[in-house]
Protein backbone atom coordinates (compact mmCIF):
# COMPACT_ATOMS: atom_id res chain seq x y z
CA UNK A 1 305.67 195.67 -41.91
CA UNK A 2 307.77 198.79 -43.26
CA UNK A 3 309.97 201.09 -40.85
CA UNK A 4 308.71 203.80 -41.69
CA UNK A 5 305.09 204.61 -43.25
CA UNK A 6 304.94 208.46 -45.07
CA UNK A 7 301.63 209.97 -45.79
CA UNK A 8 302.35 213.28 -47.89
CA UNK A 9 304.89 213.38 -50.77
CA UNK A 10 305.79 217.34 -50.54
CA UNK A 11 308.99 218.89 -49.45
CA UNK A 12 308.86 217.03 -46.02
CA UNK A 13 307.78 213.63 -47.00
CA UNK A 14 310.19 213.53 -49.95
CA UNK A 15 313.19 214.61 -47.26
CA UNK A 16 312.46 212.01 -44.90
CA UNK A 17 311.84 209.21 -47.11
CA UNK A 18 315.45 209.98 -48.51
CA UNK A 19 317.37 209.92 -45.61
CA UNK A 20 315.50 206.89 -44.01
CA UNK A 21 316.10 205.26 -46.71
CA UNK A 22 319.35 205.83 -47.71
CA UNK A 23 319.90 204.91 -43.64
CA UNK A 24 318.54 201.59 -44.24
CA UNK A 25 315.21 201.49 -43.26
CA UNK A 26 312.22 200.67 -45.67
CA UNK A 27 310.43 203.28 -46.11
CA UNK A 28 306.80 204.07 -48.22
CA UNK A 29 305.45 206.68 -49.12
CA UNK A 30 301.78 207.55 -49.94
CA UNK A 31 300.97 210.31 -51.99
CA UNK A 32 297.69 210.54 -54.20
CA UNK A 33 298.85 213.45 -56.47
CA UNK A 34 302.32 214.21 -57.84
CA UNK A 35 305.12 213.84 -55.82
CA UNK A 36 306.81 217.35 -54.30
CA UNK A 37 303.53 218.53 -52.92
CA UNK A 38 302.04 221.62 -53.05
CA UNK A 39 305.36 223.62 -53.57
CA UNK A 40 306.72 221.82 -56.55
CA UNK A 41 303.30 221.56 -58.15
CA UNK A 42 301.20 224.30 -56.94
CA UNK A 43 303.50 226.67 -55.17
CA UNK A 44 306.61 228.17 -54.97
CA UNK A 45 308.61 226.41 -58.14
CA UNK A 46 305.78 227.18 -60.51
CA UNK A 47 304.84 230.76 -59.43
CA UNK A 48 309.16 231.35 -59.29
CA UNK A 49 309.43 229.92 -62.78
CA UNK A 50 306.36 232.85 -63.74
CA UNK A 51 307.65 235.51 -61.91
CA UNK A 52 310.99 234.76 -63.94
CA UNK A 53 309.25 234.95 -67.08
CA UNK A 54 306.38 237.71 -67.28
CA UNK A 55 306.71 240.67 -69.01
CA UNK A 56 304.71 243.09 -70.93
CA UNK A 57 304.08 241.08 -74.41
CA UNK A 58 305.06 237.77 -73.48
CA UNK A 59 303.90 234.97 -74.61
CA UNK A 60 301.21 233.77 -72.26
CA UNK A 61 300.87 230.17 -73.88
CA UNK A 62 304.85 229.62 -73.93
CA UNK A 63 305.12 231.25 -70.36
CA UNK A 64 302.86 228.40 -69.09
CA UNK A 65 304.97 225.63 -71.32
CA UNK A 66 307.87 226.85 -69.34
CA UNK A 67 306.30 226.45 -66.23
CA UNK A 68 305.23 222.80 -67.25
CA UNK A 69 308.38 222.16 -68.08
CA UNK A 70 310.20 223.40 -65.17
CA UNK A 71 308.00 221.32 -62.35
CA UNK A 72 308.18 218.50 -64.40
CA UNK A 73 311.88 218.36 -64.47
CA UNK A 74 312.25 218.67 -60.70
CA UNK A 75 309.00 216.33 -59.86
CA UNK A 76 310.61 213.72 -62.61
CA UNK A 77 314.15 214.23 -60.70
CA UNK A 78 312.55 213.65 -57.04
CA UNK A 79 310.87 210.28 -58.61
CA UNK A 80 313.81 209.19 -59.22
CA UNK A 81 315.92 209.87 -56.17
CA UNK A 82 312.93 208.16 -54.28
CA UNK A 83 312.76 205.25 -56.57
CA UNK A 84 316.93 204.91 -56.27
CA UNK A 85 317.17 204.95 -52.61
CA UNK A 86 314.60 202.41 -53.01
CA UNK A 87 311.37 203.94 -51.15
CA UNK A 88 308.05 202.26 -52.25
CA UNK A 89 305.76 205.16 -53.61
CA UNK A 90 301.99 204.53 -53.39
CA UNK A 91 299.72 206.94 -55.56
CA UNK A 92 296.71 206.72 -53.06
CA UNK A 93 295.29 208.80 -50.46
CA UNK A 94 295.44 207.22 -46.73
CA UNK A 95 294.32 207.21 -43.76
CA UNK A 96 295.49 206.78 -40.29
CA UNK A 97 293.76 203.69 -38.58
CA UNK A 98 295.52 202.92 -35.37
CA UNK A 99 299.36 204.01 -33.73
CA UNK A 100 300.78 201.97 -36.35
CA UNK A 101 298.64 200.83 -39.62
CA UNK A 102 296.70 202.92 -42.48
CA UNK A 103 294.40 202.08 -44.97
CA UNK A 104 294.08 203.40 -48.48
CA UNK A 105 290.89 204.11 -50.33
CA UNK A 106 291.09 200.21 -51.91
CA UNK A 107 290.70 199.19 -48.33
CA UNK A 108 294.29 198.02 -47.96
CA UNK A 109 295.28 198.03 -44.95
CA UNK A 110 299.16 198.84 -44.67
CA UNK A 111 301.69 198.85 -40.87
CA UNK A 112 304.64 200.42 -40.08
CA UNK A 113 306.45 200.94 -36.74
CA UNK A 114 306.35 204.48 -37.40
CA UNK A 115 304.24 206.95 -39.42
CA UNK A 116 304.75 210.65 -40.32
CA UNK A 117 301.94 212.92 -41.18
CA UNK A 118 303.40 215.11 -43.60
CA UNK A 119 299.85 216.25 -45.65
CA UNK A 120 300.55 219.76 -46.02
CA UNK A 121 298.00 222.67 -46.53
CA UNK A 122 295.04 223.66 -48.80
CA UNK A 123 293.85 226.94 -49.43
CA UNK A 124 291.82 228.23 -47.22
CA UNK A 125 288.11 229.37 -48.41
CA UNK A 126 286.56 232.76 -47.16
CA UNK A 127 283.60 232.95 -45.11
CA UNK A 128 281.61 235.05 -47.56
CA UNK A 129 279.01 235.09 -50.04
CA UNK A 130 280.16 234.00 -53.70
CA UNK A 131 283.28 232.16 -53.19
CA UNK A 132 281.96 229.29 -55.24
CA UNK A 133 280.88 231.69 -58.37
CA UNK A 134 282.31 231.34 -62.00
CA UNK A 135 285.51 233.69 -61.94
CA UNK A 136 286.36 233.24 -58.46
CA UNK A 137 289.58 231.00 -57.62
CA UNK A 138 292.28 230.19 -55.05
CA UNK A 139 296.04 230.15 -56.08
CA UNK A 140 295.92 226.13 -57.22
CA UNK A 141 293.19 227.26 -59.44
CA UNK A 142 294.68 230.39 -60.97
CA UNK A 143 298.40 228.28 -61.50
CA UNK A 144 296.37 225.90 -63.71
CA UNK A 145 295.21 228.59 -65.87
CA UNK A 146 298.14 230.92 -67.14
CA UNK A 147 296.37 233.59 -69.35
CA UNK A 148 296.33 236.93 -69.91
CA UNK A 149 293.20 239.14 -67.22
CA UNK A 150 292.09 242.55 -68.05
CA UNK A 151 291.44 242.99 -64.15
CA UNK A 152 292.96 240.62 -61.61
CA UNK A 153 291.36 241.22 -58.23
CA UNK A 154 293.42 239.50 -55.50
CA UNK A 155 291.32 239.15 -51.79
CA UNK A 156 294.60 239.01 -49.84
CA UNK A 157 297.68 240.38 -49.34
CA UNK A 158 300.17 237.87 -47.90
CA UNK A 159 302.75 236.39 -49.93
CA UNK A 160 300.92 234.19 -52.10
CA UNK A 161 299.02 237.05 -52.78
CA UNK A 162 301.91 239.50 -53.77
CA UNK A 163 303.86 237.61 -55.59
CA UNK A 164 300.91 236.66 -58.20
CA UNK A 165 299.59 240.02 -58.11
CA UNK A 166 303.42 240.82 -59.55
CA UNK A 167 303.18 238.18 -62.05
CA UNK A 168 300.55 239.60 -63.52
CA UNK A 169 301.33 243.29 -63.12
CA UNK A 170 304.71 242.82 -64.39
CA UNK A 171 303.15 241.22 -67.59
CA UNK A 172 301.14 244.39 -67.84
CA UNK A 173 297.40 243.12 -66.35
CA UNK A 174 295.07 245.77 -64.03
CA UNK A 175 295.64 243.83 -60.85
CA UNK A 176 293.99 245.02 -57.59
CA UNK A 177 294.84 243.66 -53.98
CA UNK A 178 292.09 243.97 -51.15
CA UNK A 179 293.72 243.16 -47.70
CA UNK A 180 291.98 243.39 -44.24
CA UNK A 181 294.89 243.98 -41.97
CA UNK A 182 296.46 247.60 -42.36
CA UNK A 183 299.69 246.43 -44.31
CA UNK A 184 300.49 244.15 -46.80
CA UNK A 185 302.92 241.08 -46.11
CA UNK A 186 302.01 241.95 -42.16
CA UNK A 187 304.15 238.70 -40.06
CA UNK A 188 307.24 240.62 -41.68
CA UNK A 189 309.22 243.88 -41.07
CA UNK A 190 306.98 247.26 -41.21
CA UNK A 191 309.48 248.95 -43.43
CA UNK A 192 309.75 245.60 -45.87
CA UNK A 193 305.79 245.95 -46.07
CA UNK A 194 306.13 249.70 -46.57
CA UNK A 195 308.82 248.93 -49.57
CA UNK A 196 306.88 246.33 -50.78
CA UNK A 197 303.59 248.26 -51.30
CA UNK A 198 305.51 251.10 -52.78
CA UNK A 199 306.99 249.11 -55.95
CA UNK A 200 303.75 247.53 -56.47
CA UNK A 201 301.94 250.62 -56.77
CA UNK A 202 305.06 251.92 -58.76
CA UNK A 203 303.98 248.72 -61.04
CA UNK A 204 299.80 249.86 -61.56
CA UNK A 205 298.88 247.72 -58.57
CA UNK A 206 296.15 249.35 -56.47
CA UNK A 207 296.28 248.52 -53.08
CA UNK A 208 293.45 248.70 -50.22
CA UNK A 209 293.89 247.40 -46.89
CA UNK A 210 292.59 247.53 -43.68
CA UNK A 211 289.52 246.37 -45.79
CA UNK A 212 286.73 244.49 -44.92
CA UNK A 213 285.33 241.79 -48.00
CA UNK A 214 281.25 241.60 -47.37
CA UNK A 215 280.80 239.22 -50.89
CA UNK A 216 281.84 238.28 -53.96
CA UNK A 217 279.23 238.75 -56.67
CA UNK A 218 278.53 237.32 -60.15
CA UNK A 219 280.56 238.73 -62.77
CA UNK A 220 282.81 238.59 -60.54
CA UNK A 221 282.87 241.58 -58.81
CA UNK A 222 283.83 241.95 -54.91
CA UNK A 223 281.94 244.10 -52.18
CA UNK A 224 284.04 245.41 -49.48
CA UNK A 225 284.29 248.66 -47.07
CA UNK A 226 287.64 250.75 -47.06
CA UNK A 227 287.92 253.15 -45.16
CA UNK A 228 284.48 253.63 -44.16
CA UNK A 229 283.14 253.81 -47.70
CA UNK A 230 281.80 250.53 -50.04
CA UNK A 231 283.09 249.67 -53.00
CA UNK A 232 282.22 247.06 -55.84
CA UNK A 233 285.03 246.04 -58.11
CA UNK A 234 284.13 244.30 -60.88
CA UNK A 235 287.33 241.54 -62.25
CA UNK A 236 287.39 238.55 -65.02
CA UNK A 237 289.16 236.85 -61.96
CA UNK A 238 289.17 237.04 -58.33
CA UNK A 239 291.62 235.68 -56.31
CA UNK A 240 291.22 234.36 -52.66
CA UNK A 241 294.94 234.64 -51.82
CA UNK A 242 293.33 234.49 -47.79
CA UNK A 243 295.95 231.95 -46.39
CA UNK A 244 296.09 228.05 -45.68
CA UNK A 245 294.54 225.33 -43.41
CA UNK A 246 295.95 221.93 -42.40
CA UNK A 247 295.33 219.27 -45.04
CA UNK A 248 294.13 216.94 -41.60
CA UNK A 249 290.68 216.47 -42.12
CA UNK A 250 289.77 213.04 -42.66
CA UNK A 251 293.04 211.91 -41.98
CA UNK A 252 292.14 210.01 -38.61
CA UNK A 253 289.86 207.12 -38.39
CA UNK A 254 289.61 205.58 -34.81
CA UNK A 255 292.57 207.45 -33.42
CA UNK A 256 292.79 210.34 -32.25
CA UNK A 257 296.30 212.31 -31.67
CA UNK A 258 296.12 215.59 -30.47
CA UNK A 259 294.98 219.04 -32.35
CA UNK A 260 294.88 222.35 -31.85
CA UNK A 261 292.61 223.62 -34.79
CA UNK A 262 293.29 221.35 -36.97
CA UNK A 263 296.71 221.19 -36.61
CA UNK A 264 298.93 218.06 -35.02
CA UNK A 265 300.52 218.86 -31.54
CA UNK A 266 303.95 217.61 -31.31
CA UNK A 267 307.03 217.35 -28.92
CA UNK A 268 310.78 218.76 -29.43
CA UNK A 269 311.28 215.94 -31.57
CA UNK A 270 307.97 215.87 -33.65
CA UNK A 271 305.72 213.04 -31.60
CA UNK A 272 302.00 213.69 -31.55
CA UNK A 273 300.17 212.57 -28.27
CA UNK A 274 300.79 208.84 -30.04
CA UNK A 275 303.95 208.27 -29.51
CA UNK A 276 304.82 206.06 -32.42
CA UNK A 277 302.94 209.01 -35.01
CA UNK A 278 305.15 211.97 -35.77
CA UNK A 279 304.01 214.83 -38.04
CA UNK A 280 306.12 217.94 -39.35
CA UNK A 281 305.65 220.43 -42.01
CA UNK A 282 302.06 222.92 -42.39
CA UNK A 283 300.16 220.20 -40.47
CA UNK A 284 301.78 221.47 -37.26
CA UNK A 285 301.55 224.74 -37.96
CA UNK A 286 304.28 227.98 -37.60
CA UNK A 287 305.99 228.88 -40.98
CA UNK A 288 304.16 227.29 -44.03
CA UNK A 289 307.58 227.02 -45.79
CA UNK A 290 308.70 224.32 -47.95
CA UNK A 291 312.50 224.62 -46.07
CA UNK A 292 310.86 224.66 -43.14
CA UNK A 293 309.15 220.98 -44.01
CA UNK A 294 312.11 219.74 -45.12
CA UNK A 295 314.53 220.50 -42.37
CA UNK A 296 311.73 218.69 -39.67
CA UNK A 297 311.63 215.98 -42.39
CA UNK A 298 315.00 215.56 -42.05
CA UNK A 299 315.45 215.79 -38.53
CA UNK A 300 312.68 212.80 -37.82
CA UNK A 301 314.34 210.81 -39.79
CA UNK A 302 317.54 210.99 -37.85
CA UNK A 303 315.81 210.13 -34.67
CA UNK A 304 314.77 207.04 -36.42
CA UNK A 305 317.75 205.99 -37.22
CA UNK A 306 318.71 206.35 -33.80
CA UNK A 307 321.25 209.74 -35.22
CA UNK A 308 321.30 212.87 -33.51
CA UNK A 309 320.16 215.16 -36.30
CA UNK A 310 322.64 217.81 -37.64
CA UNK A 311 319.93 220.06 -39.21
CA UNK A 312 318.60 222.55 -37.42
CA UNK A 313 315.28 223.51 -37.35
CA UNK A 314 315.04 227.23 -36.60
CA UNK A 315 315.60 230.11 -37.08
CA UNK A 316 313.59 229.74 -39.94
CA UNK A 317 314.01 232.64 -43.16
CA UNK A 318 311.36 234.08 -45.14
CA UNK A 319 311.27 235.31 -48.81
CA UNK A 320 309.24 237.02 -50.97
CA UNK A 321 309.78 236.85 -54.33
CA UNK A 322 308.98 240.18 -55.91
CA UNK A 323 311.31 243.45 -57.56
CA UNK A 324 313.35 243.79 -55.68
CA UNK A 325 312.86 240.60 -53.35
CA UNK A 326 312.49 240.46 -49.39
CA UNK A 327 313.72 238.01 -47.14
CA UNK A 328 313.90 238.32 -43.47
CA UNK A 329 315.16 235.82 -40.59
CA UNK A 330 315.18 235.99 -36.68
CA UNK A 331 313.71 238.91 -34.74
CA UNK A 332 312.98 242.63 -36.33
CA UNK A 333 313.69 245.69 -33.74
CA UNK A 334 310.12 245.88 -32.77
CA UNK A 335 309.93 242.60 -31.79
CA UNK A 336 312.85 242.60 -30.00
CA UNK A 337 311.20 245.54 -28.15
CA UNK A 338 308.05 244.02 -27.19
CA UNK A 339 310.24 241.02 -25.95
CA UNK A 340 312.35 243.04 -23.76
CA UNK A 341 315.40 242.41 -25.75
CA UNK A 342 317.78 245.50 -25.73
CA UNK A 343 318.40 246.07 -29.48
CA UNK A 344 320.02 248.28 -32.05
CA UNK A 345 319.78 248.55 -35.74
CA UNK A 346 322.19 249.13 -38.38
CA UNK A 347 320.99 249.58 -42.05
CA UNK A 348 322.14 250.04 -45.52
CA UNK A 349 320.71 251.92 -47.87
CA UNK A 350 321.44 250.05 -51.40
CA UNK A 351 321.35 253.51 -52.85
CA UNK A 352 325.24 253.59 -53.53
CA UNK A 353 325.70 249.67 -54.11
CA UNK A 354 327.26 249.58 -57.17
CA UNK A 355 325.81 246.22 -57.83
CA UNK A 356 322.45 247.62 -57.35
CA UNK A 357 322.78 250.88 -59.38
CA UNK A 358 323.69 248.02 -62.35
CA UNK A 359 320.94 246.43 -62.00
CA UNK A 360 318.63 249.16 -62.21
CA UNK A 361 319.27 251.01 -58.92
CA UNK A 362 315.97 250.33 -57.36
CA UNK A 363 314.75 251.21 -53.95
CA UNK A 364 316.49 248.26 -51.11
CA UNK A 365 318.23 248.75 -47.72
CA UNK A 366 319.63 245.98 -45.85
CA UNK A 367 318.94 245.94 -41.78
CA UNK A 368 320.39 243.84 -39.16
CA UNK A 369 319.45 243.48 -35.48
CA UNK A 370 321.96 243.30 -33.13
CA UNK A 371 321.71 242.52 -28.85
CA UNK A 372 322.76 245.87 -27.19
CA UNK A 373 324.87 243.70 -24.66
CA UNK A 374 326.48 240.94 -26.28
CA UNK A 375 326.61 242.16 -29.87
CA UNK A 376 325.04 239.17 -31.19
CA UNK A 377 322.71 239.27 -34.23
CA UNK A 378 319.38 239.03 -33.45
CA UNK A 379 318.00 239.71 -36.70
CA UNK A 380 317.94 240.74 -40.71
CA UNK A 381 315.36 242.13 -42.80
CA UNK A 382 316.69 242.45 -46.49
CA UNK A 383 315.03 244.79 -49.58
CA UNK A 384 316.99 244.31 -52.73
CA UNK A 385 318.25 242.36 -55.41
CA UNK A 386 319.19 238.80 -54.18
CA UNK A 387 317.92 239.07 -51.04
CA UNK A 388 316.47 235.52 -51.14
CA UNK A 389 320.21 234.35 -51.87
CA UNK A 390 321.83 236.87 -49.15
CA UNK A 391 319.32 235.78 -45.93
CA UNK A 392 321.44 232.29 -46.33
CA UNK A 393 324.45 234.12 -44.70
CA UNK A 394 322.19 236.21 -42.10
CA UNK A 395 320.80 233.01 -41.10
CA UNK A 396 323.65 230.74 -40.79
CA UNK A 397 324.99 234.01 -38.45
CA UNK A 398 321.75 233.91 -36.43
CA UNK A 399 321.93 230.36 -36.06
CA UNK A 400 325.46 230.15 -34.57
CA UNK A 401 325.14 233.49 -31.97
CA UNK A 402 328.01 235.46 -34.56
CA UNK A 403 328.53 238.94 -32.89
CA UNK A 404 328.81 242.31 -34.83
CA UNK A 405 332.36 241.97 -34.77
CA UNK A 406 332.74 238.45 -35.75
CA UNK A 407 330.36 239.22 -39.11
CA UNK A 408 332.59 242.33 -40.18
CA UNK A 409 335.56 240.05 -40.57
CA UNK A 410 335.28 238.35 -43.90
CA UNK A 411 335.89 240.39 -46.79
CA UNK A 412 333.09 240.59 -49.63
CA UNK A 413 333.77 240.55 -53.03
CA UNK A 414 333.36 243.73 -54.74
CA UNK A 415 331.11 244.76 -56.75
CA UNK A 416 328.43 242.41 -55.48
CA UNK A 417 325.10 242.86 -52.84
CA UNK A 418 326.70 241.06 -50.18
CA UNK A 419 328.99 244.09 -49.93
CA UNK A 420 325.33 245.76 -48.33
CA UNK A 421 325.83 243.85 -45.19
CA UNK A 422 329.01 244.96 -44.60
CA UNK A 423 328.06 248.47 -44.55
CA UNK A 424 325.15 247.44 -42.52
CA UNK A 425 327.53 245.75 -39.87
CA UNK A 426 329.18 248.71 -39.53
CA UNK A 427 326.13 250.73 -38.75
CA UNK A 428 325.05 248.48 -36.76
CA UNK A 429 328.47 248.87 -34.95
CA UNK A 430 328.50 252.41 -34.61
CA UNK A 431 324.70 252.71 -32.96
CA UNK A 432 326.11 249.83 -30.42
CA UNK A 433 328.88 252.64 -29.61
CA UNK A 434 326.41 255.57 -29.37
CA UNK A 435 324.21 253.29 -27.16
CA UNK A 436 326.91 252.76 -24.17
């Protein structure tokens, strides 16, 4: 019998096989495609590495090599870290039998005194006409097949969605989003969204959204209303960018833990309704962030060691990975608002950042969120270069209560972007004043 039985090798899995391991118990891990999961493989590393990389005229074939090469660095480095710290990886698929045994598709039966669902998320299919056509194809599909499109139609405009589109609009491709809900990027700030859809239309992208997708038909071409008028948009590839679903079905067989469409319930410490199974990551829903994963990875392992975790598992950030990049963390002013929170803003415009006017001085503010009474940061939504890098510091001050006050006292280094949330302290500051 092992400790500790792992079902899902992504960004979760991999971070609480680690420290379980390295803590002594014996740990293995069950993973029937590559290890890192969906965001090593099929995510966030590879569409990073293309986003790095596209530009008009580049080389399409090499651009793809260089993806290859990138995941397979990191998945070969994670093999290895597993295999040193000694945790038995099994390249099967399995499934849960009872509160402490699995069995894997060669009908071995495996126990463990604890198991963690870490599966992860597929994308999630769109219930219209077409989606099975020649031409049509979700963001796994599309990452497997790096090539030049005269017309990229993307049905979706979350941040799967975006952040392709800019691949291939940065490497000079017709790319089209169709979104239903009124903004792009809509679970972040209103003003990132407005930013966002800005630069992407600076970029060729044509946007529509509050749109409504009736079918995709051969050719491809997609059918949807905007506006009150139809349209048919004919593409060499569509995209279903739509969002993700739990990867839980089929995962149970004679047990039964607790869900909530598909997704695991679970306690302040990550127990489903079976006390000895514990699931973190997209099967339990919230954030569908690889960070996120890991940090609940982390933590369950602690509490199997019998350690009171040091990671914390919220507030979590958010990027998006486009020119200039967004990143937000914690509550935005509206929010704040509908909770009943009194709340200021302060904001810098990047306009005069000497950092940013180097780098080619494009449009990017910086906002922070403070509580009216106490001062404390509630908040930061970031547009600009390195936002992805700055949210780090926003976070760590969300996470620890810092006031207004306390975040204006280290000195930046000049000339960088960090400089931004200075200024934006003191804004923020200054409408705290004006608000007594």
């Amino acid at each position: 019998m092992h400790d500790l039985l792992i079902i899902g090798g992504g960004p979760g899995g991999c971070a609480a096989a680690l420290r379980a391991a390295r803590g002594g118990l014996s740990v293995a891990l069950f993973e029937p495609r590559q290890v890192g999961g969906t965001c090593l493989n099929r995510g966030c590393i590879p569409t990073k590495a293309l986003l790095h990389g596209a530009k008009p005229g580049c080389d399409w074939s090499q651009l793809a090599a260089e993806k290859e090469s990138v995941v397979a660095t990191l998945r070969s480095g994670m093999e290895k870290q597993l295999k040193a710290a000694k945790v038995e990886i099994i390249p099967a698929q399995a499934v849960i039998t009872g509160p402490n045994t699995l069995r894997t598709a060669d009908g071995t039966l495996w126990e463990g005194r604890s198991i963690l669902v870490s599966v992860g998320s597929l994308p999630a299919p769109l219930p219209i006409p077409g989606m099975d056509l020649p031409g049509v194809s979700n963001s796994d599909g599309l990452l497997d097949d790096i090539r030049p499109r005269d017309h990229l139609l993307i049905i979706g405009g979350g941040v799967i969605g975006v952040e392709l589109a800019w691949v291939w609009a940065s490497a000079g491709c017709r790319v089209t989003i169709v979104e239903a809900l009124d903004r792009l990027i809509a679970n972040l700030d209103r003003e990132l969204s407005q930013s966002l859809t800005m630069e992407l239309k600076k970029a060729g992208v044509t946007v529509y959204t509050g749109a409504s997708v009736a079918e995709i038909q051969p050719g491809p071409a997609v059918r949807f209303t905007h506006k009150g008028e139809e349209h048919t948009l004919a593409a060499d590839t569509v995209l279903v960018a739509a969002g993700r679903k739990p990867a839980t079905a089929g995962l149970f067989d004679g047990v039964s833990p607790a869900m909530d469409r598909g997704f695991l319930t679970v306690d302040g410490q990550f127990r489903t309704s079976i006390p000895s199974i514990y699931a973190i990551g997209d099967a339990i829903g919230g954030a569908m962030l690889a960070h996120k994963a890991e940090a609940e990875g982390d933590v369950v392992a602690h509490l199997l060691l019998g350690k009171t975790p040091l990671r914390g598992t919220s507030p979590i950030p958010s990027c998006v990975y486009t020119d200039p990049e967004l990143a937000q963390v914690g509550l935005t002013l509206d929010e704040a608002k509908a909770r009943n929170i009194p709340a200021v803003s302060g904001k810098c415009v990047m306009g005069a950042n000497g950092r940013t006017l180097i780098e080619g001085g494009k449009r990017g503010f910086v906002k922070l969120v403070f509580h009216k009474e106490t001062h404390a940061l509630l908040g930061g939504q970031l547009c600009c270069y390195r936002a992805s890098d700055l949210i780090a510091e926003l976070t760590l001050s969300v996470s620890l209560g810092l006031t207004a006050e306390q975040l204006l006292r280290p000195v930046r280094p000049h000339p960088t972007f960090a400089e931004a949330v200075t200024a934006a302290v003191e804004a923020g500051l200054d409408a705290l004043e004006r608000s007594v």
